[in-house]
Protein backbone atom coordinates (compact mmCIF):
# COMPACT_ATOMS: atom_id res chain seq x y z
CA UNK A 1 0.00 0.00 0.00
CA UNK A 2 2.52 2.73 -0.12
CA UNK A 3 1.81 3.36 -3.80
CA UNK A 4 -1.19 4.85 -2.23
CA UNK A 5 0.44 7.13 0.08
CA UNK A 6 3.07 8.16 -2.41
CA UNK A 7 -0.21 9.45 -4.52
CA UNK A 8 -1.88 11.55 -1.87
CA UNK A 9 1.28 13.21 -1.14
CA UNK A 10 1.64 14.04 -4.70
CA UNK A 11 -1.87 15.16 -4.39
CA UNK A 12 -1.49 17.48 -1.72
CA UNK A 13 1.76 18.54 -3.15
CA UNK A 14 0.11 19.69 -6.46
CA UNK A 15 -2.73 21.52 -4.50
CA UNK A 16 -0.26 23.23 -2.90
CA UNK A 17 0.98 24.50 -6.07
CA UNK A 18 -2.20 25.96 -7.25
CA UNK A 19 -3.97 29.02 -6.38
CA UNK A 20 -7.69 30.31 -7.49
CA UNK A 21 -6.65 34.08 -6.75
CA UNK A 22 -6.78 36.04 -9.78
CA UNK A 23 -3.33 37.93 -10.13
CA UNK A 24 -0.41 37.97 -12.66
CA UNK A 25 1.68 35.17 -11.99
CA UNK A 26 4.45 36.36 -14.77
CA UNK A 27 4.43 39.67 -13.31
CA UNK A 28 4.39 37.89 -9.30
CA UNK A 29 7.39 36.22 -10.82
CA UNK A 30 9.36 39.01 -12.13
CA UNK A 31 9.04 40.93 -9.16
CA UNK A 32 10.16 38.14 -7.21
CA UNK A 33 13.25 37.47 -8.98
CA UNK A 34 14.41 41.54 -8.75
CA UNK A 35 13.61 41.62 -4.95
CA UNK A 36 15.98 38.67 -5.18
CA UNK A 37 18.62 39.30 -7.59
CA UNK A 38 20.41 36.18 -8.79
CA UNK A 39 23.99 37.61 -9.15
CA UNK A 40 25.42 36.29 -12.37
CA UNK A 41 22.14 34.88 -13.27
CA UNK A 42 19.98 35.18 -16.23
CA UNK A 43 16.59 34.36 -15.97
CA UNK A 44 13.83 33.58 -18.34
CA UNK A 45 10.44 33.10 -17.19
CA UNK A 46 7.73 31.51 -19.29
CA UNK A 47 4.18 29.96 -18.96
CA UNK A 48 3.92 26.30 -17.72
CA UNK A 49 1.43 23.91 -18.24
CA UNK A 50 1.49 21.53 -14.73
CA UNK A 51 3.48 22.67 -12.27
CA UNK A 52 5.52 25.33 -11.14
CA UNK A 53 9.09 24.31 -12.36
CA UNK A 54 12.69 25.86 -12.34
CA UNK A 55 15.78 24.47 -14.57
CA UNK A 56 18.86 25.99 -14.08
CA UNK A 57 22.50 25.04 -15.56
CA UNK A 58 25.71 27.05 -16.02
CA UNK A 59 26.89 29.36 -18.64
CA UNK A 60 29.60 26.94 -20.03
CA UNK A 61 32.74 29.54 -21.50
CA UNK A 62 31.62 33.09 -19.13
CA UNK A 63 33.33 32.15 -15.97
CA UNK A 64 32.28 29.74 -12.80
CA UNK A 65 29.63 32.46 -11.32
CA UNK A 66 27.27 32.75 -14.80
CA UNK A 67 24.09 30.51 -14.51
CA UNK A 68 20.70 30.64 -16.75
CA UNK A 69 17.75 29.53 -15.08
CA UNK A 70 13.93 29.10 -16.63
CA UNK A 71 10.98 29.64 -14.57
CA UNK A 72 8.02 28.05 -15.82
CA UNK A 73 4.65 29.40 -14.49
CA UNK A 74 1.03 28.02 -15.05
CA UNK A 75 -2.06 29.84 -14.95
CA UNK A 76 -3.04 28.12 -11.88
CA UNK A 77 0.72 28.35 -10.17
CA UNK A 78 -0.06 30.04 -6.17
CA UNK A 79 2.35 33.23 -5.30
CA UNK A 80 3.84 30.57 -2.46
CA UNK A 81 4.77 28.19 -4.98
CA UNK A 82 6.40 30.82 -7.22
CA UNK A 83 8.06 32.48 -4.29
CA UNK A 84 9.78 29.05 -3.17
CA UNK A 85 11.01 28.43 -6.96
CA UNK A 86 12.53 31.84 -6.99
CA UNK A 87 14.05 30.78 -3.90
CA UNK A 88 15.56 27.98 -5.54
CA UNK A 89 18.13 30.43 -7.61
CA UNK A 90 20.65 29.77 -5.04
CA UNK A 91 20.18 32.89 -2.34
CA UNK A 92 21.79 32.26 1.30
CA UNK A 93 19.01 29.71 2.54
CA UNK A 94 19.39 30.83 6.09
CA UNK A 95 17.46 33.39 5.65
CA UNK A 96 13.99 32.09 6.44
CA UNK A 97 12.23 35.73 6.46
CA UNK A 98 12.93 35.82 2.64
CA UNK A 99 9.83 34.15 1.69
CA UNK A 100 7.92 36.03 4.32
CA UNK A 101 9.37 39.29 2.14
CA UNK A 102 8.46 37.92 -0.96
CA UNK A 103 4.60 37.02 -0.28
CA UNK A 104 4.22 39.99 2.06
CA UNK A 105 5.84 42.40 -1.23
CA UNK A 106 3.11 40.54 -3.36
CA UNK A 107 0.55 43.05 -2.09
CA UNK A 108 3.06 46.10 -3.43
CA UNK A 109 3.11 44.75 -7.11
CA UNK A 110 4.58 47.82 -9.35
CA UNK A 111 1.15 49.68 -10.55
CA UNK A 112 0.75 50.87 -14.27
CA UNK A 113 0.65 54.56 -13.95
């Protein structure tokens, strides 16, 4: 039976990931990856269709520090699970209040003027 427990925590993974709030997730996710500024890192961020997924690699023949990384983003992705991929970009990870800073700054999205 633990084919069956393996599946609900998949399940509650993936409802973890998703989100009903009506926002813009590509704009969540750029905002999230200034306020965290991968040094030597160039991100791409696209839409996703499952899951909220980031690949990352390094820039083979621009030194040790230069990485790419792609942030894919569905339509149903929630600002936590977005926040904890960006998060994934390598920033000091004992810094628990970073997440907190990210979800909190997700009510001070840049405005169009």
């Amino acid at each position: 039976m633990p084919r069956i427990e393996l599946e609900r925590i998949e399940q509650a993974e993936d409802q973890a990931q998703r989100s009903t709030e009506s926002f813009d997730r590509i704009a969540f996710a750029e905002h999230a990856v200034a306020l965290v500024r991968p040094a030597g890192t160039t991100v791409a961020i696209c839409g996703g269709s499952r899951r909220v997924k980031l690949e990352a690699g390094r820039v083979w023949g621009r030194g040790p520090s230069a990485r790419w990384a792609v942030l894919s983003v569905p339509r149903d992705a929630s600002r936590r699970a977005i926040a904890n991929a960006v998060l994934e970009l390598g920033i000091d990870k004992d810094r628990p209040w970073v997440l907190d800073v990210l979800l909190a700054g997700a009510n001070a999205e840049p405005k169009e003027p």
